[in-house]
Protein backbone atom coordinates (compact mmCIF):
# COMPACT_ATOMS: atom_id res chain seq x y z
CA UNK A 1 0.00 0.00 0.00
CA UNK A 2 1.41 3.44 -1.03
CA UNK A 3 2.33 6.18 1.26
CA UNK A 4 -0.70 8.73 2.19
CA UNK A 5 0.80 11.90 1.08
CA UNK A 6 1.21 14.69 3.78
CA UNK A 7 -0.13 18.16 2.26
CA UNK A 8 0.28 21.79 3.50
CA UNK A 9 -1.80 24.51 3.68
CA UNK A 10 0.89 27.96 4.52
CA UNK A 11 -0.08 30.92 6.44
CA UNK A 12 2.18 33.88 7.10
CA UNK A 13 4.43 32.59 5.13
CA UNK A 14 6.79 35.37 4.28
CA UNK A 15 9.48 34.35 1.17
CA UNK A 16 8.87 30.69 2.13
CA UNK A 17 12.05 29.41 3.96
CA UNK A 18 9.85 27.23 6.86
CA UNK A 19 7.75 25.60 3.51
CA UNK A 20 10.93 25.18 1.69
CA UNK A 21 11.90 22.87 4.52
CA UNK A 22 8.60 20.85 4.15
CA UNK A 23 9.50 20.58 0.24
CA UNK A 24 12.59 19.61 0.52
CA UNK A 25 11.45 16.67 3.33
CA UNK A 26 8.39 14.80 1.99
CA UNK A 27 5.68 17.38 2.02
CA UNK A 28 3.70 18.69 -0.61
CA UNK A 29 2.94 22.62 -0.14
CA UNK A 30 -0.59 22.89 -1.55
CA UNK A 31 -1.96 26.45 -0.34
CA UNK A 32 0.45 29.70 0.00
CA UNK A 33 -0.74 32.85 2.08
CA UNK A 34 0.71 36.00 2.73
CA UNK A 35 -0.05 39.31 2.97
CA UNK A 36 2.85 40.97 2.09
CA UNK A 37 2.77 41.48 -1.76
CA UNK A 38 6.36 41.91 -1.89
CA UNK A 39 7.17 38.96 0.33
CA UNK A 40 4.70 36.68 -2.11
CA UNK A 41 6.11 38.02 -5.01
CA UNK A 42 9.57 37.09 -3.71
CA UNK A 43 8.29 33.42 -2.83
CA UNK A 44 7.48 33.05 -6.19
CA UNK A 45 10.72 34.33 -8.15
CA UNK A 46 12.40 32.19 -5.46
CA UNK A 47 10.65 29.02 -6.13
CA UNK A 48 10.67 29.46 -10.22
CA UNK A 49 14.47 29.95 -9.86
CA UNK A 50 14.59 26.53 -8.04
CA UNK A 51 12.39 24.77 -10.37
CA UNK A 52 10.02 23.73 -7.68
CA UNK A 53 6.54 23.03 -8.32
CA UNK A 54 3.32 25.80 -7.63
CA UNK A 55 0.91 25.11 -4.85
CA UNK A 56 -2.27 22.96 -6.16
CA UNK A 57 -4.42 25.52 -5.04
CA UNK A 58 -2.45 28.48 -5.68
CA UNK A 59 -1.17 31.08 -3.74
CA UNK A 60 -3.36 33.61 -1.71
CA UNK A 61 -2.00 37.66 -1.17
CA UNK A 62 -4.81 37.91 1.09
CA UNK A 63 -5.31 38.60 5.01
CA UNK A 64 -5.72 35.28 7.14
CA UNK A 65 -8.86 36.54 8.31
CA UNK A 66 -10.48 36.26 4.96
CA UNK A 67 -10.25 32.79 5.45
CA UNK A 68 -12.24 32.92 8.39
CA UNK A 69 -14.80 35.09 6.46
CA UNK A 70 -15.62 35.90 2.94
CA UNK A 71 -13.28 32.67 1.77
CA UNK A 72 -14.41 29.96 4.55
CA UNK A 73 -16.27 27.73 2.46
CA UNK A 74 -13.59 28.00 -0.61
CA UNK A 75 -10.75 26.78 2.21
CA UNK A 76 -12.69 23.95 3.29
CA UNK A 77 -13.88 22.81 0.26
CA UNK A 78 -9.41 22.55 -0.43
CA UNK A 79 -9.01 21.19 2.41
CA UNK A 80 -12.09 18.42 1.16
CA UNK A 81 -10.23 18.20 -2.09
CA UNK A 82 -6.88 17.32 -0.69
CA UNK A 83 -8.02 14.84 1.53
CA UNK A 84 -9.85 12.98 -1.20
CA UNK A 85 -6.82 10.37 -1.79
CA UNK A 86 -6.39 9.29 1.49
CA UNK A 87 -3.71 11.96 2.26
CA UNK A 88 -3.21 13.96 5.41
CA UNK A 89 -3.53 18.06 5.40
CA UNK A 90 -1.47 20.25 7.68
CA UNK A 91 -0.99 23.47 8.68
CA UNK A 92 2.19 25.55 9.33
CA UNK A 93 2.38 29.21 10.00
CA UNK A 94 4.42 31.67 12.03
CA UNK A 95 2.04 34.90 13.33
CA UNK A 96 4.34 37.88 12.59
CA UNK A 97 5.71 37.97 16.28
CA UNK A 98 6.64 41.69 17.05
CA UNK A 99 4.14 41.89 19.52
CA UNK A 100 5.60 39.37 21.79
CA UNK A 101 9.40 40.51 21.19
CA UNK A 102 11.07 42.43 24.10
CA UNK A 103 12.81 44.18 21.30
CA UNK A 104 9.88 44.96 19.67
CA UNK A 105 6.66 46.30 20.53
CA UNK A 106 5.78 43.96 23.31
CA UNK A 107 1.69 44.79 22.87
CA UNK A 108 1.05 41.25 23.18
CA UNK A 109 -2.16 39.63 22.29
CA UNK A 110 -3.69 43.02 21.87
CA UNK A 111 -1.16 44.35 18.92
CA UNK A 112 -2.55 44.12 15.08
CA UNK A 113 0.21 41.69 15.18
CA UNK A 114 -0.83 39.88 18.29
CA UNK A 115 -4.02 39.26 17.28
CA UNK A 116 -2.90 37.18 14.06
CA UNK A 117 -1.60 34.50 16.60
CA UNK A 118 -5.56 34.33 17.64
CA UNK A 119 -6.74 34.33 14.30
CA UNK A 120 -4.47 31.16 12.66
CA UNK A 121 -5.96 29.29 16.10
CA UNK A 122 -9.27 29.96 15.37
CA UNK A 123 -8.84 28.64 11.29
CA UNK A 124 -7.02 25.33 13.19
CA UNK A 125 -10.03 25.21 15.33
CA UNK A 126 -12.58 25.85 12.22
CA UNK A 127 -11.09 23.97 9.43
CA UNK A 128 -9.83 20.80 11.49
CA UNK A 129 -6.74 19.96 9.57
CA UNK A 130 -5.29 16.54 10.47
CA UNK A 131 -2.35 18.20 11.79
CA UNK A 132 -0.43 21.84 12.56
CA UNK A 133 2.43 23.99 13.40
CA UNK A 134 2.70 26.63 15.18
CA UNK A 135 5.95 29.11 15.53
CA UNK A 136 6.91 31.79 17.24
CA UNK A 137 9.25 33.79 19.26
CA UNK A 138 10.40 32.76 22.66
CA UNK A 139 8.42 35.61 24.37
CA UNK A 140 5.15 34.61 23.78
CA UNK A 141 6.34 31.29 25.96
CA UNK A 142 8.59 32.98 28.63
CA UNK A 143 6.88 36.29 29.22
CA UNK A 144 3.88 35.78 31.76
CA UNK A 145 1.69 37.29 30.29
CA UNK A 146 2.51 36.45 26.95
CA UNK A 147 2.48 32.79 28.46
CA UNK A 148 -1.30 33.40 29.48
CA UNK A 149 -2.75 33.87 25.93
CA UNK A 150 -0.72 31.24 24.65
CA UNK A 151 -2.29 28.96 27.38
CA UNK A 152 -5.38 30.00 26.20
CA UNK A 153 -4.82 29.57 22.59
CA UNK A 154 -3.57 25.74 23.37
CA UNK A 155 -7.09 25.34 25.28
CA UNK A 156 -9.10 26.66 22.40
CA UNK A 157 -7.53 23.68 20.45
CA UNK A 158 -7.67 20.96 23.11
CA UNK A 159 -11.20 21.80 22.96
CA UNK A 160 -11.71 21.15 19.51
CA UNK A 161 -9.50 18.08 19.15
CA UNK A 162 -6.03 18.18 18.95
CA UNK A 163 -3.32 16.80 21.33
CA UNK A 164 -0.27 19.08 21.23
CA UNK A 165 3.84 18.80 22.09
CA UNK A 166 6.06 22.32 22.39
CA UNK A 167 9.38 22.91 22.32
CA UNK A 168 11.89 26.13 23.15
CA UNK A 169 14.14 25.28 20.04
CA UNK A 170 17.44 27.05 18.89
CA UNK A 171 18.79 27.43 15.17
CA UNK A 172 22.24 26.33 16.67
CA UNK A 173 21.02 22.69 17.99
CA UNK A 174 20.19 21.68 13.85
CA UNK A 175 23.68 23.65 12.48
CA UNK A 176 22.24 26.97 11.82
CA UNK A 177 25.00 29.30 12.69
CA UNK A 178 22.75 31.50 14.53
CA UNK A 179 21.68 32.46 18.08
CA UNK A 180 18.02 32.03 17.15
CA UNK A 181 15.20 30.95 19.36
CA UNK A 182 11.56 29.79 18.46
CA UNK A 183 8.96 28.00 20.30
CA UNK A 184 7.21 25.59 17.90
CA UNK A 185 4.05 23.74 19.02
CA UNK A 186 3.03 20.53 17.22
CA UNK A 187 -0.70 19.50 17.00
CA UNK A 188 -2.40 16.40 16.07
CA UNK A 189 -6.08 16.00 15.80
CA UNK A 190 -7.32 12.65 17.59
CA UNK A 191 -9.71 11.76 16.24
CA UNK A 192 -7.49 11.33 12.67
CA UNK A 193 -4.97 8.76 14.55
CA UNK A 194 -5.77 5.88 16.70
CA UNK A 195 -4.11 5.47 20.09
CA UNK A 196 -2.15 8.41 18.94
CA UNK A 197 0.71 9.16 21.83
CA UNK A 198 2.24 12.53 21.95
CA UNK A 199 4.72 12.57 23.79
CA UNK A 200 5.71 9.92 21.39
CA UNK A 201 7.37 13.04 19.48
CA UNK A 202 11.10 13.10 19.15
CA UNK A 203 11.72 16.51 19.17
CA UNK A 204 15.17 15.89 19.33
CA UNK A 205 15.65 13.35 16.57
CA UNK A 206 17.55 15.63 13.86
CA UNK A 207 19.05 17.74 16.41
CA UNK A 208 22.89 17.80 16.20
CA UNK A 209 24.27 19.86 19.23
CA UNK A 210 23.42 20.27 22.69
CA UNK A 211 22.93 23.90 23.44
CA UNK A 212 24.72 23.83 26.42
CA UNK A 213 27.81 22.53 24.95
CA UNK A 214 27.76 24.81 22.21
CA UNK A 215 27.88 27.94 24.47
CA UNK A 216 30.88 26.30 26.43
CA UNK A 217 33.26 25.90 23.40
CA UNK A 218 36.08 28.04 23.04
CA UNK A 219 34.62 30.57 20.63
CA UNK A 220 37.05 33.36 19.54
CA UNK A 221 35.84 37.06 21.35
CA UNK A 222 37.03 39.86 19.76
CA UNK A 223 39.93 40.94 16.96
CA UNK A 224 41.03 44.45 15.97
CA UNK A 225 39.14 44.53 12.65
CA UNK A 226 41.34 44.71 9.44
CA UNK A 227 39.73 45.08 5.92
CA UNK A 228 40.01 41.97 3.47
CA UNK A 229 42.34 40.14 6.53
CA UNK A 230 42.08 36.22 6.24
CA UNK A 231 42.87 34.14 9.05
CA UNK A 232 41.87 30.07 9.55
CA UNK A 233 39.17 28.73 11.55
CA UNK A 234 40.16 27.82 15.34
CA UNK A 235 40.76 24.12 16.85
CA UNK A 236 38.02 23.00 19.08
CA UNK A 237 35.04 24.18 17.47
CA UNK A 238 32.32 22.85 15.06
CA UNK A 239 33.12 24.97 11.93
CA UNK A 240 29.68 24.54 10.26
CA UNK A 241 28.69 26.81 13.08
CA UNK A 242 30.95 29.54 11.70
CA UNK A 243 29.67 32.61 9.67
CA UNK A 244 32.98 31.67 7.66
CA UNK A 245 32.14 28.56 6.50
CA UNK A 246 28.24 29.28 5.56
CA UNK A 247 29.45 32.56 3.44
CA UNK A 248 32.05 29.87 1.75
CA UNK A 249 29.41 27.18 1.19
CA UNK A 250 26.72 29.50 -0.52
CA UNK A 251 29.54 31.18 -2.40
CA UNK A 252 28.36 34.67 -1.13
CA UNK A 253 30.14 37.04 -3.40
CA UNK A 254 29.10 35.46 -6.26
CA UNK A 255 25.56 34.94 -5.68
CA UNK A 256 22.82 37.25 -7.59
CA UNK A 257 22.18 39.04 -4.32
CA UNK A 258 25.58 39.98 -3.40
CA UNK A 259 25.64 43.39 -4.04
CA UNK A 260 22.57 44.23 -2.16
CA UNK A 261 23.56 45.71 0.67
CA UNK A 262 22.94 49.06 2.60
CA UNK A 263 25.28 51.81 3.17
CA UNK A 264 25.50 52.37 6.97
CA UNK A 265 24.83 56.52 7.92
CA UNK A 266 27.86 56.43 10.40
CA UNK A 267 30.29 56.41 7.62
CA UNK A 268 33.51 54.80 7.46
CA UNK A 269 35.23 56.04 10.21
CA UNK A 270 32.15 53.93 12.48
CA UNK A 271 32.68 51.05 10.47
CA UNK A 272 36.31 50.71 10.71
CA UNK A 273 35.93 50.96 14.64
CA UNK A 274 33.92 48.14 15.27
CA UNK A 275 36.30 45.46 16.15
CA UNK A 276 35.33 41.99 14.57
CA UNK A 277 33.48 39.60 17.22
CA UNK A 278 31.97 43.01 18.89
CA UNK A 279 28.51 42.64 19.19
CA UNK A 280 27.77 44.23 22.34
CA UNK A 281 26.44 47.52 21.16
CA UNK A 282 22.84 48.22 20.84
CA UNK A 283 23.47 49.04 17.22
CA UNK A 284 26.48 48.61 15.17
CA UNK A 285 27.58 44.89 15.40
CA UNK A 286 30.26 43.10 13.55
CA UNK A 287 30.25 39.59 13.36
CA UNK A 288 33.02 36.87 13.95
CA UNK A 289 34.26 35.05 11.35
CA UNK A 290 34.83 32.08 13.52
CA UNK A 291 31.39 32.28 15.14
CA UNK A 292 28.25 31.99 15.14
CA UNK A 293 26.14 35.38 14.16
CA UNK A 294 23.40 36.88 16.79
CA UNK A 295 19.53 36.13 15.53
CA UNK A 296 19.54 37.58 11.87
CA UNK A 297 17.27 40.34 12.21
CA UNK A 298 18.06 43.82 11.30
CA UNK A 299 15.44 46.21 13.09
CA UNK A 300 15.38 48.37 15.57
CA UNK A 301 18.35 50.35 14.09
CA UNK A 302 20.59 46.97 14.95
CA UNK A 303 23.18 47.08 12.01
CA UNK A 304 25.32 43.77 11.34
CA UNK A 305 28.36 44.60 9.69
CA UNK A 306 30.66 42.17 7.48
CA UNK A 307 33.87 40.78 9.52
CA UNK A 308 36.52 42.24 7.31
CA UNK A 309 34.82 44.12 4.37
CA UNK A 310 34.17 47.84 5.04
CA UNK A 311 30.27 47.28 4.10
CA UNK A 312 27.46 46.14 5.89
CA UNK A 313 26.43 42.20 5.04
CA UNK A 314 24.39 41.46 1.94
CA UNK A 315 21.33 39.90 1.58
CA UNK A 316 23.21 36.67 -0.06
CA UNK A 317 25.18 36.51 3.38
CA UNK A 318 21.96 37.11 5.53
CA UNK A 319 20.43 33.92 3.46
CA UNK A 320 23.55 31.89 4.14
CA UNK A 321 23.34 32.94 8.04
CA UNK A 322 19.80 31.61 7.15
CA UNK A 323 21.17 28.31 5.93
CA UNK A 324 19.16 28.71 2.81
CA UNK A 325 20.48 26.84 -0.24
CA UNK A 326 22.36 29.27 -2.18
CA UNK A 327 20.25 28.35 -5.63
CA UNK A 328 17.80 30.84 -3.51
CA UNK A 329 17.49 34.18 -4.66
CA UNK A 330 15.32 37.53 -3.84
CA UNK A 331 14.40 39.34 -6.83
CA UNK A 332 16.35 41.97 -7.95
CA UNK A 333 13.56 44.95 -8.16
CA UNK A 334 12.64 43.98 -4.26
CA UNK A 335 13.57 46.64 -2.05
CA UNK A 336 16.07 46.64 0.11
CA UNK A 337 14.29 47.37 3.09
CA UNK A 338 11.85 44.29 1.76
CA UNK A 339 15.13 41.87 1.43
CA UNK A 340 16.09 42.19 4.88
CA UNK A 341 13.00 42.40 6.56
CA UNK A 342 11.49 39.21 5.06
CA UNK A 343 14.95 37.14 5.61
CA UNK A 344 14.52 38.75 9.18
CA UNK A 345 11.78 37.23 9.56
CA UNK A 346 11.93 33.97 8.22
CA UNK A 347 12.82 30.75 9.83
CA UNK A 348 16.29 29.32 9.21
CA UNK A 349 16.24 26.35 6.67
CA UNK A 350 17.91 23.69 8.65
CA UNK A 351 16.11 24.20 11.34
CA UNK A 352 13.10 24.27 9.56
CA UNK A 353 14.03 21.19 7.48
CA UNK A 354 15.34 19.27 11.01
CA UNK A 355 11.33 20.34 12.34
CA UNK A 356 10.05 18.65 9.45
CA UNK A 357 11.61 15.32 9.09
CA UNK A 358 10.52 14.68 12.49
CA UNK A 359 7.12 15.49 11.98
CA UNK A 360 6.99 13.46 8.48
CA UNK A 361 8.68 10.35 10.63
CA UNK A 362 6.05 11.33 13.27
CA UNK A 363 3.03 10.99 10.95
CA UNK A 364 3.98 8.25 8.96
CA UNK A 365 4.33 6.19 12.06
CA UNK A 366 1.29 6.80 13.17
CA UNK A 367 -1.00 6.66 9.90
């Protein structure tokens, strides 16, 4: 007997680096939604330059809440159709998380952004996919009062079914090279499984580090930054950890996006006196060669500079920090602003890859 096929439906799904993960790892992405014109647009160019195949069912520039309105019956009659040969239909979506950031707004379930986390429960909780998952940043799990909605959200969908695992999960456990945290939140629906055990889930199965032995290695601190300066990786660390070694794997400076970068306001003078490794400042930070970068995002007036060019990084290094293959590329008419807010906000590729093997083995085991 054949394999049911595992389907997604996409929500919030920015330029597509958590789908490309479910691609690339047994899934079938079905349904694409995003809001962000730009950010679809780029989803698009990305996956036409990879030769990957369109969504059965297309892809939706709409807001989520449509779906919960005007377009209800047109989602579950997809979600109907894709079921039709036996196969299972998830969700996955990340709520734009600003609004549960401490270096964002921190409005919290009452934010325009806040509220989007309530609104992808309540289409779980209408449309009953087979199975879902949720992610976000670590504040909505570690700040109380954050932590109180998203108790409440994970009652709404007890109530209607599901039987749910989380996890506080870092980009560095899968070989991102990035200090990145996420909670994720897996959900079955029981009544689609038989004796189905949760805490069956193996959240750990594709991890490759230990967090706690990664932040006890002998990284390298600081150097007096000099331009163009090469220098070899140190003993006693895992190199594919190492900004180096992801700009020299995705061939950075000769990818189609290498020359997008912005031109930093301080001048040269503030470039120069960043030392490489020093990322202490609220703003200007220049990365370590030899290290792992901080969580690629690039608001809030935080700058990341290169580790010896005079120049800020590029949006071909930012996808590399992202772990993206490098046959992914932005388009070149997207803004720049656009380029670095989307890659910002997207979920690194290993990780997201690592997330979905385990929820493929998962599934299968339990069909």
């Amino acid at each position: 007997m054949d394999k049911r096929k595992l389907k997604i439906f996409s929500f919030f799904s920015g330029s597509g680096f958590l789908d490309l993960g479910f691609e690339m790892n047994g899934f079938e992405v079905d349904l694409v939604n995003e809001y962000h014109a730009p950010f679809m647009e780029a989803y698009q160019y990305s996956r036409k330059c990879m030769g990957l195949r369109k969504p059965r069912y297309g892809y939706f520039n709409i807001d989520i809440n449509d779906f919960l309105s005007t377009r209800k019956n047109e989602l579950h009659e997809y979600v109907t159709s894709a079921r039709e040969d036996g196969s299972l239909v998830g969700f996955i979506g990340g709520p734009p998380c600003p609004d549960f950031s401490v270096a964002g707004k921190n409005k919290g379930r009452d934010g325009d952004n806040g509220k989007l986390s309530k609104s992808y429960v309540d289409l779980i909780s209408e449309m009953q996919p087979d199975f879902f998952l949720f992610e976000n940043v670590k504040g909505l799990w570690r700040t109380a009062r954050h932590r109180a909605f998203f108790e409440e959200l994970k009652e709404q969908l007890r109530g209607v079914g599901y039987v749910m695992t989380e996890r506080l999960t870092n980009a560095l456990e899968y070989g991102a090279p990035q200090d990145r945290d996420r909670i994720l939140l897996f959900g079955v629906l029981k009544r689609r499984f038989t004796e189905v055990d949760i805490t069956d889930f193996e959240w750990r199965k594709y991890q490759k580090y230990e967090l706690s032995n990664i932040k006890q290695m002998p990284w390298p601190e600081q150097n007096a930054f000099v331009a163009d300066a090469m220098t070899e990786c140190p003993a006693g660390i895992p190199e594919e950890l190492t900004v180096e070694h992801w700009f020299r794997s995705n061939r950075v400076e000769e990818h189609p996006n290498a020359n997008d970068y912005f031109t930093p306001r301080g001048g040269l003078q503030r470039i120069t006196s960043v030392d490489e490794g020093d990322v202490s400042k609220k703003s200007y930070k220049r990365l370590h060669r030899w290290r792992y970068s901080p969580t690629v995002a690039y608001g809030n007036n935080e700058v990341h500079l290169h580790p010896y060019r005079v120049r800020r990084l590029s949006a071909a290094e930012a996808l590399a920090l992202q772990t993206l293959p490098k046959e992914f590329v932005l388009p070149k008419d997207m803004t720049l602003t656009n380029k670095f807010k989307t890659i910002g906000n997207g979920v690194p590729f290993i990780l997201a890859s690592g997330i979905a093997k385990t929820m493929r083995d998962f599934l299968e085991d339990k069909l």
